[in-house]
N, C-alpha and C. Protein backbone atom coordinates (compact mmCIF):
# COMPACT_ATOMS: atom_id res chain seq x y z
N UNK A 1 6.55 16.64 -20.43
CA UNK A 1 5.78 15.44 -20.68
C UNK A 1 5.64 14.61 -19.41
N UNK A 2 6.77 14.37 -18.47
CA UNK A 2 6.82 13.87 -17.52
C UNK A 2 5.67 14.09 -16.65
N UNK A 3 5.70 15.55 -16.35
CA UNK A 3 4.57 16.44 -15.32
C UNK A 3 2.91 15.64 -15.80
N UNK A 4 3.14 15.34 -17.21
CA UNK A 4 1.45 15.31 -17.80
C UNK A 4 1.34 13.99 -17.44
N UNK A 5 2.39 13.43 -17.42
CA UNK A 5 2.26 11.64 -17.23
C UNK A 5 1.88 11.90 -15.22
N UNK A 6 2.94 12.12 -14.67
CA UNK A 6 2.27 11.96 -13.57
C UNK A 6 1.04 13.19 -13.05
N UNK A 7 0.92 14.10 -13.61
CA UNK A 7 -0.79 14.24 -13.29
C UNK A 7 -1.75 13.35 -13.56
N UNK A 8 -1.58 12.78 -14.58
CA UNK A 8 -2.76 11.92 -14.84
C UNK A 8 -2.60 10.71 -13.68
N UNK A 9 -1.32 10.20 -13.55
CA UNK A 9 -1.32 9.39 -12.74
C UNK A 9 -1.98 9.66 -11.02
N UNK A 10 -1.77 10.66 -10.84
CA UNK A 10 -2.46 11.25 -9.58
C UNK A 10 -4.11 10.95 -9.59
N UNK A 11 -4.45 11.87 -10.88
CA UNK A 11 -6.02 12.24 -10.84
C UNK A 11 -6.15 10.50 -11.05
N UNK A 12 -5.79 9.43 -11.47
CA UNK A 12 -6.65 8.14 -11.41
C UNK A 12 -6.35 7.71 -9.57
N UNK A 13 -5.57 8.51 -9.50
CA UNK A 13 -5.95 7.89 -8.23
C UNK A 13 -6.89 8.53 -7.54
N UNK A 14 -7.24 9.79 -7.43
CA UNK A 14 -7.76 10.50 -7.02
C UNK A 14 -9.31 9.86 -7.38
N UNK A 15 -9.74 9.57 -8.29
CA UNK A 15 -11.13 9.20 -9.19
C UNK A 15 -11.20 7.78 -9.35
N UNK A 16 -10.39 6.89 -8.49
CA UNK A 16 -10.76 5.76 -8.43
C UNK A 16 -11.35 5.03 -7.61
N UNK A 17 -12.47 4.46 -7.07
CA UNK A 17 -13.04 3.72 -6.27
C UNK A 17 -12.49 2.59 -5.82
N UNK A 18 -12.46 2.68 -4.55
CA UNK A 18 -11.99 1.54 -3.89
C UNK A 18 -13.04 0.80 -2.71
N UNK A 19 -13.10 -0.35 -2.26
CA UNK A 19 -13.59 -0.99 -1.22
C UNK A 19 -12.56 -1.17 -0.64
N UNK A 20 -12.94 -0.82 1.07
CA UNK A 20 -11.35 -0.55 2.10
C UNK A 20 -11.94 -1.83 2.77
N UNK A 21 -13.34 -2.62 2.47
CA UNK A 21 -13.19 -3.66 3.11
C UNK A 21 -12.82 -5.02 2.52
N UNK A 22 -12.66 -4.83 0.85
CA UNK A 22 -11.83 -5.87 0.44
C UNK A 22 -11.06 -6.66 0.68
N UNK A 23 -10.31 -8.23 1.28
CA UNK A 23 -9.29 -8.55 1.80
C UNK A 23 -8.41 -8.05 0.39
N UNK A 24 -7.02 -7.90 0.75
CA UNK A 24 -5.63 -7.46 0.25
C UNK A 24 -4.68 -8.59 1.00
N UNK A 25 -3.54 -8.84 0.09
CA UNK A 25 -2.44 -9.35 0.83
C UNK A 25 -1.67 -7.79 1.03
N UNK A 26 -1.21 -7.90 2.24
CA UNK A 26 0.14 -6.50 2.79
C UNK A 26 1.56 -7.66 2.46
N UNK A 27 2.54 -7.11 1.83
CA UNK A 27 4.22 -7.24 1.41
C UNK A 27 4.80 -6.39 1.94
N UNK A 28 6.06 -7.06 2.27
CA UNK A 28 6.75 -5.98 2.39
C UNK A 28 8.32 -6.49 2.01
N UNK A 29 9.25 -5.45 1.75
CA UNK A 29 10.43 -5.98 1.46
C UNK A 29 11.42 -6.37 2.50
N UNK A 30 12.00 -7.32 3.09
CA UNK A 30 12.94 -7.58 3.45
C UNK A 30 14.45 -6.77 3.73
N UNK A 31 15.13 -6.46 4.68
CA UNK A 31 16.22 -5.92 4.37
C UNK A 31 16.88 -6.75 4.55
N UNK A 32 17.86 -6.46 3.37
CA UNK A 32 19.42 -7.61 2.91
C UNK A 32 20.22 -8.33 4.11
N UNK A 33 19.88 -7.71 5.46
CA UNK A 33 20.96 -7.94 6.52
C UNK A 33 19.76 -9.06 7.46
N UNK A 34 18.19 -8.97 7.09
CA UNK A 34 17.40 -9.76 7.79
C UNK A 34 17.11 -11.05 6.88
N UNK A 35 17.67 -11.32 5.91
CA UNK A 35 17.47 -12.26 4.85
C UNK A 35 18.24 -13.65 5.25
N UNK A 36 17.79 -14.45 4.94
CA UNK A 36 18.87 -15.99 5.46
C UNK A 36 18.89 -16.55 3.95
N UNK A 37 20.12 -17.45 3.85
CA UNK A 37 19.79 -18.12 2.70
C UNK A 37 18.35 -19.18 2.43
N UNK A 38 18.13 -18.49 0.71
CA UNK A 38 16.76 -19.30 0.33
C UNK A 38 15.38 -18.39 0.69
N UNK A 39 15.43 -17.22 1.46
CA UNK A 39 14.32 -16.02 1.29
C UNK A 39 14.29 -15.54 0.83
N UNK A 40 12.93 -15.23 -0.03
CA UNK A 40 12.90 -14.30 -0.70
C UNK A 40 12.69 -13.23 -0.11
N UNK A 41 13.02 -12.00 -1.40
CA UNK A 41 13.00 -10.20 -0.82
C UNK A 41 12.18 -9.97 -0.01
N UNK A 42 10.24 -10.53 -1.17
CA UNK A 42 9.01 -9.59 -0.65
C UNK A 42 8.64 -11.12 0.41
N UNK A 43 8.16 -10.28 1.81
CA UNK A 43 7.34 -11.27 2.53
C UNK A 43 5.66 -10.77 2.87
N UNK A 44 4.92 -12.05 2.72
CA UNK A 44 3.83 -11.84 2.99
C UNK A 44 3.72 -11.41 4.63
N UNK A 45 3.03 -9.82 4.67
CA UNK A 45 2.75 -10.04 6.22
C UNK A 45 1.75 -10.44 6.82
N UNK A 46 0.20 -10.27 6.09
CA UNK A 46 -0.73 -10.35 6.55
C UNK A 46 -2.23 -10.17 5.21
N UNK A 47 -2.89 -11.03 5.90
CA UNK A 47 -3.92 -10.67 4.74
C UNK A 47 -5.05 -9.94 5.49
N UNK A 48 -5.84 -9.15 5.33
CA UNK A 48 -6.23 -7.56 6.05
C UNK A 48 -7.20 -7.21 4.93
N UNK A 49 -8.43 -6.45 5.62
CA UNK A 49 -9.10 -5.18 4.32
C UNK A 49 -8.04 -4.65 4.41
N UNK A 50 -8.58 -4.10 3.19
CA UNK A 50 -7.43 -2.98 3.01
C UNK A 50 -7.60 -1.73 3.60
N UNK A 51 -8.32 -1.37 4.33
CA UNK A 51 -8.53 -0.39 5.43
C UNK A 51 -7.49 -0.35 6.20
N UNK A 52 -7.52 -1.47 6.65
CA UNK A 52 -6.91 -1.89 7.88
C UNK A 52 -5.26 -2.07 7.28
N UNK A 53 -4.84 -2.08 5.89
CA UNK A 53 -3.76 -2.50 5.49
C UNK A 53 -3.00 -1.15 5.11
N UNK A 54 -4.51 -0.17 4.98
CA UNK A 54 -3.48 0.75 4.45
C UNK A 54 -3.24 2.03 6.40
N UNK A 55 -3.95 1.11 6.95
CA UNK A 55 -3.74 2.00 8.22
C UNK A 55 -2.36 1.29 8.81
N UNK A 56 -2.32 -0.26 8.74
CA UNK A 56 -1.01 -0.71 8.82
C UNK A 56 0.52 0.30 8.70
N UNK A 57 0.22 0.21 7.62
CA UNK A 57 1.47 1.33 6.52
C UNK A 57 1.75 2.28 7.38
N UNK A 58 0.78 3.34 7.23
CA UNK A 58 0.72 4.69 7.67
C UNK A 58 0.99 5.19 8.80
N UNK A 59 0.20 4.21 10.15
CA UNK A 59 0.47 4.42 11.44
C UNK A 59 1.07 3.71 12.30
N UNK A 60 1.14 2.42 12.10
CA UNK A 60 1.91 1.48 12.83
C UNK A 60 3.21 1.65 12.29
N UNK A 61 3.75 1.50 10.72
CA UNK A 61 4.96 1.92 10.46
C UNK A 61 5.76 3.10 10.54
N UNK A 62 4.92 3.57 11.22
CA UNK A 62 5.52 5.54 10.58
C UNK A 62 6.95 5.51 11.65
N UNK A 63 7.76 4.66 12.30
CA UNK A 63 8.96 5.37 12.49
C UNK A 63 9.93 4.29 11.47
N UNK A 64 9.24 3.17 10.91
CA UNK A 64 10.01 2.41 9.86
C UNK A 64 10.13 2.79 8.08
N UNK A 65 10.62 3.96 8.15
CA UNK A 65 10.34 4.32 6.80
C UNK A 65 10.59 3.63 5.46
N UNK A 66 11.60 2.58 5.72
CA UNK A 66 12.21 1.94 4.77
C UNK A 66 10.64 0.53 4.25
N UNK A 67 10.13 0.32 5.83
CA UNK A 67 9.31 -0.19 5.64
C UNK A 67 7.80 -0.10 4.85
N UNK A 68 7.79 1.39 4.89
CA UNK A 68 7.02 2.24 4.61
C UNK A 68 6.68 2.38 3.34
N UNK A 69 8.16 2.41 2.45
CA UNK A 69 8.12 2.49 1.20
C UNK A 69 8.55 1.56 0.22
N UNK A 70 8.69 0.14 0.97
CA UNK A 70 8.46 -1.20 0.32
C UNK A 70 7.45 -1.82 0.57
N UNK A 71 6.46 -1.26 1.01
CA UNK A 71 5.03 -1.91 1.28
C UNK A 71 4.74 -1.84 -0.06
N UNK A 72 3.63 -3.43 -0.22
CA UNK A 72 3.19 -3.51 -1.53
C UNK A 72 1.69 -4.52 -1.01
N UNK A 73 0.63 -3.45 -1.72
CA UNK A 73 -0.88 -3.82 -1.23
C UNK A 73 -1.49 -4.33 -2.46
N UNK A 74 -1.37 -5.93 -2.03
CA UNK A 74 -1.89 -7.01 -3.66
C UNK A 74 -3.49 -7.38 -3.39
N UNK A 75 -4.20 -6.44 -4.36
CA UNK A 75 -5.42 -6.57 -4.87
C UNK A 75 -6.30 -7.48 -5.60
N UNK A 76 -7.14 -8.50 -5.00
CA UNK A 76 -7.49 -9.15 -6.40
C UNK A 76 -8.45 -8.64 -7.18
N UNK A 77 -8.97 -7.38 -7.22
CA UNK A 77 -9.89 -6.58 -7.98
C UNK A 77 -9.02 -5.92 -8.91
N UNK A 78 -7.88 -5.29 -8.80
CA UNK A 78 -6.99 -4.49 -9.32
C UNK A 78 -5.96 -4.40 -9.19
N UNK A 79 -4.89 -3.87 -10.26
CA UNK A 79 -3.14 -3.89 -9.67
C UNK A 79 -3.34 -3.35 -8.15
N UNK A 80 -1.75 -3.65 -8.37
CA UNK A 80 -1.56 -3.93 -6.74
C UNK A 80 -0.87 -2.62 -6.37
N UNK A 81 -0.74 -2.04 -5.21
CA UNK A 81 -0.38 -1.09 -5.19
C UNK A 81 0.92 -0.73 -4.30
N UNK A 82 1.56 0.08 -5.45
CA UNK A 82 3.04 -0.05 -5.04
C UNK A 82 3.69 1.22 -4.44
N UNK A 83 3.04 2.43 -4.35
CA UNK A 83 3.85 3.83 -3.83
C UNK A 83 3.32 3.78 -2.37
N UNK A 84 3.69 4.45 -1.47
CA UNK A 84 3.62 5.31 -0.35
C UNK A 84 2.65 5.92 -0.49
N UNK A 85 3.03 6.70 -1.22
CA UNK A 85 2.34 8.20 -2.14
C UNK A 85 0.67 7.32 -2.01
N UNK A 86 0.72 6.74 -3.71
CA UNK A 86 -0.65 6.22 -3.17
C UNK A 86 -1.38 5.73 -1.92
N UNK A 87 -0.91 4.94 -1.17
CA UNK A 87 -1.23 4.46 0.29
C UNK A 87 -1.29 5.39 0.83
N UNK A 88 -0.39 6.47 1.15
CA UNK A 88 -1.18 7.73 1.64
C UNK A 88 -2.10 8.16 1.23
N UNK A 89 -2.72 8.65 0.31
CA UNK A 89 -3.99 9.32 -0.26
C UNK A 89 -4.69 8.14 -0.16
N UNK A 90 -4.97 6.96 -0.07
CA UNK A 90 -6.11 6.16 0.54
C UNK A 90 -5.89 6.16 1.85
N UNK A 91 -5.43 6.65 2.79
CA UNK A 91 -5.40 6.21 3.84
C UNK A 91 -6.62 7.67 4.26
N UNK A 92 -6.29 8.74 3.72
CA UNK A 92 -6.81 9.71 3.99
C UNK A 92 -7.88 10.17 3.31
N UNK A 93 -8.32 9.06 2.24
CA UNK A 93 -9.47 8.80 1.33
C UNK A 93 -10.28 7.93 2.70
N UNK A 94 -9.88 6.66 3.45
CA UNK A 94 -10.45 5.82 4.27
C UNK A 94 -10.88 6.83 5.60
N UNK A 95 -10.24 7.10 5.77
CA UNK A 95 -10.59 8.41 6.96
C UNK A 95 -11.95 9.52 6.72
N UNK A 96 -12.14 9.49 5.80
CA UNK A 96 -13.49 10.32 5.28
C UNK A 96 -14.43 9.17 5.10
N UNK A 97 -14.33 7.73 4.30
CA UNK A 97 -15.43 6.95 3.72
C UNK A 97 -15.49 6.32 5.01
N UNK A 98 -17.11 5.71 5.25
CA UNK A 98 -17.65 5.59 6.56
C UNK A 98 -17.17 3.84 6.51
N UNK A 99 -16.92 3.18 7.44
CA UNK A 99 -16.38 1.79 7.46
C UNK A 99 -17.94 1.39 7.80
N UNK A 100 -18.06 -0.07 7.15
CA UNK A 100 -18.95 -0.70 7.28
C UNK A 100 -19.13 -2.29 8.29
């Protein structure tokens, strides 16, 4: 049952339309040892298309993995998006669709 739940979860991503020039807020989580009292976890880093937010992720972070996989890309068209996983497959969805 699991397998059927996340196929489907794949194929909506796969079959969902996105605008990569939408602004997005980019999050990210905090680590426990960079925290002061009175911060919260998630910090806003930047507000960005999301082109540009999900190229953030992918290539500028790629030796911060921890960073990588507390990224959280807040949509005001749609939930917000919370895997890697997904952010990868748009990143490589954005790489094919022509920027405007």
């Amino acid at each position: 049952m699991a397998e059927v739940v996340r196929a489907f979860a794949v194929e909506s991503i796969v079959t969902a339309a996105h605008d990569f020039d939408e602004m997005v807020d980019l999050l990210a989580l905090s680590r426990p040892f960079e925290r002061s009292a009175g911060m919260t976890m998630a910090c806003k880093i930047a507000t960005l298309p999301l082109r540009d937010a999900i190229t953030l992720v992918v290539e500028d972070w790629a030796d911060d993995k921890f960073r990588q996989l507390s990224a959280v890309i807040v949509r005001r068209s749609a939930p917000a998006i919370r895997s890697f996983e997904e952010i990868r497959h748009l990143y490589e969805t954005a790489e094919i669709a022509p920027a405007t």
